[in-house]
PDB file of N, CA and C in Angstrom:
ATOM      1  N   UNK A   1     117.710 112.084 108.948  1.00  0.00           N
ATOM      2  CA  UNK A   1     117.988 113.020 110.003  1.00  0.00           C
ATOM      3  C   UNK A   1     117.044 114.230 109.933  1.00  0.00           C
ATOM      4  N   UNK A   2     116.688 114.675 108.904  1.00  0.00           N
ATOM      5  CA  UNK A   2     115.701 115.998 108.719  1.00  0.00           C
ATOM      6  C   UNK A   2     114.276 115.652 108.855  1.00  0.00           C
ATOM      7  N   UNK A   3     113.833 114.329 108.788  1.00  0.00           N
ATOM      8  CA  UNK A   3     112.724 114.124 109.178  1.00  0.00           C
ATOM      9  C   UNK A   3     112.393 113.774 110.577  1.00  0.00           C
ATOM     10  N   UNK A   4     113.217 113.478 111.435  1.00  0.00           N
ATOM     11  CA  UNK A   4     113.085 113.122 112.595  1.00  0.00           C
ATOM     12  C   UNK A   4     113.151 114.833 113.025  1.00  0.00           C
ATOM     13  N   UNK A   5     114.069 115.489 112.383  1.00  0.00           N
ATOM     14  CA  UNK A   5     113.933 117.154 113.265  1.00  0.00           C
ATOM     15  C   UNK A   5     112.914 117.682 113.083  1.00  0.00           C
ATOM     16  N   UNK A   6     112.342 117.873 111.827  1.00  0.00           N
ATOM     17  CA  UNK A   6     111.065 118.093 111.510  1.00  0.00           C
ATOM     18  C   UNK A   6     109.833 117.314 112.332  1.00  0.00           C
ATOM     19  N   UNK A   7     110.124 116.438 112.803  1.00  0.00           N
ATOM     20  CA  UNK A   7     108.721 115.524 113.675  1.00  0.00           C
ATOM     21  C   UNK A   7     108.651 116.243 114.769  1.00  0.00           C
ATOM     22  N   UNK A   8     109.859 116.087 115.275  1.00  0.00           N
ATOM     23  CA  UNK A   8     110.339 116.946 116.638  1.00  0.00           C
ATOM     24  C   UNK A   8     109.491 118.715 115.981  1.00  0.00           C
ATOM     25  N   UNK A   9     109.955 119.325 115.337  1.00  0.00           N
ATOM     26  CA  UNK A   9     109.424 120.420 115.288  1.00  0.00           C
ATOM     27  C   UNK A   9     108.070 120.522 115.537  1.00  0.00           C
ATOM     28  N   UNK A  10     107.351 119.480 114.639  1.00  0.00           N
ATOM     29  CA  UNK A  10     106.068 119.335 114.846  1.00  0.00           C
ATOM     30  C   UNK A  10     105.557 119.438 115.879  1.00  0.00           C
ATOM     31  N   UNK A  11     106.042 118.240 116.811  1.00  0.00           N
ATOM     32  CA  UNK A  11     105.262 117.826 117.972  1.00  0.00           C
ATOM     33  C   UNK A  11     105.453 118.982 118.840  1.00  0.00           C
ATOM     34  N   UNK A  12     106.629 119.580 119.041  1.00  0.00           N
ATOM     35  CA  UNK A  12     106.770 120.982 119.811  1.00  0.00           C
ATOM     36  C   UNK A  12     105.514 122.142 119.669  1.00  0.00           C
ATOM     37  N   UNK A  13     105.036 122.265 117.794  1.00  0.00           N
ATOM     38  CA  UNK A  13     104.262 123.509 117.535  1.00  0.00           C
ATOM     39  C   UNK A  13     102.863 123.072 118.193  1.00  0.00           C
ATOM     40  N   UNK A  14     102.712 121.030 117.974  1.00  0.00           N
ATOM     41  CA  UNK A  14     101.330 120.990 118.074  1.00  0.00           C
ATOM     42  C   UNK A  14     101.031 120.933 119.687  1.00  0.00           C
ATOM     43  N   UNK A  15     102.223 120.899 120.468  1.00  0.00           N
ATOM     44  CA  UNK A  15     101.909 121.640 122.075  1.00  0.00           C
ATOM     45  C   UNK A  15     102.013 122.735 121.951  1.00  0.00           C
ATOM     46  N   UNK A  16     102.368 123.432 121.502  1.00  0.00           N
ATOM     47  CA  UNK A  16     102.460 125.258 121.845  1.00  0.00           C
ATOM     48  C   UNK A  16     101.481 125.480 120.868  1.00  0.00           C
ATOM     49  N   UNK A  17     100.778 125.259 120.454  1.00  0.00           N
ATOM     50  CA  UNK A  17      99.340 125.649 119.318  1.00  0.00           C
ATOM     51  C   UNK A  17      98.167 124.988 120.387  1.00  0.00           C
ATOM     52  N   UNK A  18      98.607 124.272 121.376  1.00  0.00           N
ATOM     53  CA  UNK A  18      97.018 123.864 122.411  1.00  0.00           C
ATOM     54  C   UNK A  18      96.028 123.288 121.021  1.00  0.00           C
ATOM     55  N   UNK A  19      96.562 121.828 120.539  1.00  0.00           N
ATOM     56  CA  UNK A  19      95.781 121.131 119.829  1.00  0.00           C
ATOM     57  C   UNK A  19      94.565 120.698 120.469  1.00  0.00           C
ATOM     58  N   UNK A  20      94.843 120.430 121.344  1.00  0.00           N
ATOM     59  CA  UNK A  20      93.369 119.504 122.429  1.00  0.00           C
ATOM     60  C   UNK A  20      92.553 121.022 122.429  1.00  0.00           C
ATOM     61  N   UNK A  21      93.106 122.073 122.613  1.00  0.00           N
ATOM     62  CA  UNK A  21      91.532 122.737 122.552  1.00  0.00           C
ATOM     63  C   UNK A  21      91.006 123.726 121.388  1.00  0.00           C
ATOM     64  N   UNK A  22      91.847 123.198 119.960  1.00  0.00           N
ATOM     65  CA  UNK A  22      91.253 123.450 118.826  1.00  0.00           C
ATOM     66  C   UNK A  22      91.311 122.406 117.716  1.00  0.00           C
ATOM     67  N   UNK A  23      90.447 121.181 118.167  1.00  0.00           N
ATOM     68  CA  UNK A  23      91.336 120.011 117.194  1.00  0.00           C
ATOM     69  C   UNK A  23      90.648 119.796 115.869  1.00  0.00           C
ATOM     70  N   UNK A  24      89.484 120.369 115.615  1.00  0.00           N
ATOM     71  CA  UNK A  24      89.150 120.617 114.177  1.00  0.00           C
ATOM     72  C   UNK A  24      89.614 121.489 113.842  1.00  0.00           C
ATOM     73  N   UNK A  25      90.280 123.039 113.855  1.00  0.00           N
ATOM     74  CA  UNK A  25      90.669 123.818 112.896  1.00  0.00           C
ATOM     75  C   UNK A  25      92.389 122.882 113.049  1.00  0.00           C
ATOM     76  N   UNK A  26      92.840 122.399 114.234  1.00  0.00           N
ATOM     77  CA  UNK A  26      94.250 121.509 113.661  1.00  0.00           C
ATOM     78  C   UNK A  26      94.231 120.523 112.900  1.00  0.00           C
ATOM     79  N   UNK A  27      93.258 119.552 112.786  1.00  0.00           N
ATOM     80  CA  UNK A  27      92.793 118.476 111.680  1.00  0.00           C
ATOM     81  C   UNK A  27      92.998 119.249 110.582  1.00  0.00           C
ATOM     82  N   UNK A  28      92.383 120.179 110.285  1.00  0.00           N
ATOM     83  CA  UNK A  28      92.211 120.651 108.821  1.00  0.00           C
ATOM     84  C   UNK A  28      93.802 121.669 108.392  1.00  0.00           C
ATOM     85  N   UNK A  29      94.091 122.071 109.687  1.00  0.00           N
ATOM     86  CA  UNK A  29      95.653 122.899 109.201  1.00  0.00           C
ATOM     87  C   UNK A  29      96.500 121.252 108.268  1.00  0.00           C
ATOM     88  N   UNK A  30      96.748 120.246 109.310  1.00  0.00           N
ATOM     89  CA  UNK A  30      97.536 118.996 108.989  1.00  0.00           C
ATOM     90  C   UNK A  30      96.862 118.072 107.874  1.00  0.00           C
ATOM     91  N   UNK A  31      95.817 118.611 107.424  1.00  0.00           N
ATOM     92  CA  UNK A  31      95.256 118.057 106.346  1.00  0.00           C
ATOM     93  C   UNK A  31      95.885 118.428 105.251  1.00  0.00           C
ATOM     94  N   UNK A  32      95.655 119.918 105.141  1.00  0.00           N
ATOM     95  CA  UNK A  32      95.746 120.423 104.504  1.00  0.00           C
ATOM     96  C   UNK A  32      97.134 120.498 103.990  1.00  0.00           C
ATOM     97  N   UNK A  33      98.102 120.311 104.986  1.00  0.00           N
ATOM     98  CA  UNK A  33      99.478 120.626 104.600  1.00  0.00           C
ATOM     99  C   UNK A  33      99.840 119.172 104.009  1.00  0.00           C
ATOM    100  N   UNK A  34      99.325 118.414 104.495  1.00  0.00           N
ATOM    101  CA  UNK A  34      99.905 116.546 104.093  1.00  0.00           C
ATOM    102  C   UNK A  34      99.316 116.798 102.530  1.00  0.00           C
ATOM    103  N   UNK A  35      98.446 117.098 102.094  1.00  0.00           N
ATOM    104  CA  UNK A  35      97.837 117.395 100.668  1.00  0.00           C
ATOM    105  C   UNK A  35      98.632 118.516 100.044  1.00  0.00           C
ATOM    106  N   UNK A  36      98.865 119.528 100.293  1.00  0.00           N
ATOM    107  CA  UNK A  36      99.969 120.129  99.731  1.00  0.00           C
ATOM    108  C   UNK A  36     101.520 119.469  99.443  1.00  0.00           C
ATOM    109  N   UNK A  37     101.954 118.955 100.539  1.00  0.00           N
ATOM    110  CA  UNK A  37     103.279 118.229 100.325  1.00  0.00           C
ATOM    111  C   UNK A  37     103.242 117.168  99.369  1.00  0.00           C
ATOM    112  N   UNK A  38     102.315 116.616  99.281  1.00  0.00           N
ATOM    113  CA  UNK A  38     101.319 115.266  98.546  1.00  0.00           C
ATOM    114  C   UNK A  38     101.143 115.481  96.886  1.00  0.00           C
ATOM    115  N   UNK A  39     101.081 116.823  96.826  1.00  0.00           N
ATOM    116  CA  UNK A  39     100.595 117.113  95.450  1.00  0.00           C
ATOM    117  C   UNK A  39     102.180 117.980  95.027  1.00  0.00           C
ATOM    118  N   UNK A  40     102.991 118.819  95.935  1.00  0.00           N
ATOM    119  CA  UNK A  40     104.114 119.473  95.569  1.00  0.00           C
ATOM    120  C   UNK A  40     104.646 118.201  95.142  1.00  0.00           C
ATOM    121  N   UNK A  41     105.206 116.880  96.223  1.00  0.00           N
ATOM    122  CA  UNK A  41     105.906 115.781  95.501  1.00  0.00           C
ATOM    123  C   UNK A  41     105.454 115.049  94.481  1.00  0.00           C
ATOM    124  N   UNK A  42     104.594 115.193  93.690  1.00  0.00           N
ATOM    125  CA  UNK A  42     103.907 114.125  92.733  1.00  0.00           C
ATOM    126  C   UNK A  42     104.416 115.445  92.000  1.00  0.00           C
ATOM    127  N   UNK A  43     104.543 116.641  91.476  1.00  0.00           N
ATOM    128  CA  UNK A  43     104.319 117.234  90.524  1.00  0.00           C
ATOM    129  C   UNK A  43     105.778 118.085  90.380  1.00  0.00           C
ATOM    130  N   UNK A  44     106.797 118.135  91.498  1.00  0.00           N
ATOM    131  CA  UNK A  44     107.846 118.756  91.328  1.00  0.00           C
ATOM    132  C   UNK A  44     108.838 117.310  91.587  1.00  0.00           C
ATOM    133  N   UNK A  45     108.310 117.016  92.888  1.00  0.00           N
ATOM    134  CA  UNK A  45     109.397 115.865  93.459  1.00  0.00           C
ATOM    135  C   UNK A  45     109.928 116.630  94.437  1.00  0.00           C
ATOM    136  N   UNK A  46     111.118 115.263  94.853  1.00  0.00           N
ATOM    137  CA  UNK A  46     111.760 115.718  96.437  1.00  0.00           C
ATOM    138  C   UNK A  46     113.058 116.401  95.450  1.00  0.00           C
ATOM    139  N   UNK A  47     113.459 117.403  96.061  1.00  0.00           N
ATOM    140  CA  UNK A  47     114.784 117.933  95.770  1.00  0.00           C
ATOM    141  C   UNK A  47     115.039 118.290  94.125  1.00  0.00           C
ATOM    142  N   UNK A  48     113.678 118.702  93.712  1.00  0.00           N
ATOM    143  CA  UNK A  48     113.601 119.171  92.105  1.00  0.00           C
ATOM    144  C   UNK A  48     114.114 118.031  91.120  1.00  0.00           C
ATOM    145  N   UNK A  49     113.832 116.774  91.407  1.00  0.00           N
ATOM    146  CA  UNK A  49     114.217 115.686  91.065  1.00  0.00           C
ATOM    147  C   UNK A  49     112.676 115.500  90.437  1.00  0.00           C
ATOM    148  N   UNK A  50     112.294 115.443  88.955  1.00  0.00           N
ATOM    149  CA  UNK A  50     111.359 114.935  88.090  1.00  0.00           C
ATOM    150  C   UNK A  50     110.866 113.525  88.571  1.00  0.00           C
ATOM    151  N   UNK A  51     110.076 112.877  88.629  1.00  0.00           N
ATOM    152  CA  UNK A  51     109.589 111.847  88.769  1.00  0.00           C
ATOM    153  C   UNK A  51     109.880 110.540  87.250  1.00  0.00           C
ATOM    154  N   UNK A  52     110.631 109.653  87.012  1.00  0.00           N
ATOM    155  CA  UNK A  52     110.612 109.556  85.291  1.00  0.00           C
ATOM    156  C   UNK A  52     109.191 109.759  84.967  1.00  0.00           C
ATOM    157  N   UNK A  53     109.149 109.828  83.162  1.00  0.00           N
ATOM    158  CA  UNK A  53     108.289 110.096  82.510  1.00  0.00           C
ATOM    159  C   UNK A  53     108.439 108.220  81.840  1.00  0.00           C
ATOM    160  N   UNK A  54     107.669 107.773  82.261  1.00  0.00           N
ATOM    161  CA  UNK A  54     106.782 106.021  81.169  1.00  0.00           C
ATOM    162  C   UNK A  54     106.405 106.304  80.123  1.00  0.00           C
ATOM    163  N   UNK A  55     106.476 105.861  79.077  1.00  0.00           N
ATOM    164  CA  UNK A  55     105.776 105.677  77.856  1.00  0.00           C
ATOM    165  C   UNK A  55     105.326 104.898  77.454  1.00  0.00           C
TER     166      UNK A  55
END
């Protein structure tokens, strides 16, 4: 359910941000954030939930 609101949020900002007439500095905003979320979940996790540790 929070990801579908969140999509929805999205798609709302990336019409009210006029993507079509800045779509390289928006490429690089949504880059940038998919790589942040990308590296927060590999290193904290979803919901402060550790990833196990393998040995």
């Amino acid at each position: 359910m929070a990801g579908w609101g969140m999509y929805i949020i999205a798609a709302l900002l990336a019409v009210w941000a006029d993507v079509g007439a800045h779509p390289v500095p928006a490429f690089v905003a949504g880059a940038l954030g998919v790589l942040v979320m990308g590296v927060f979940h590999a290193q904290i996790g979803a919901f402060d939930k550790k990833p196990p540790v393998t040995t």
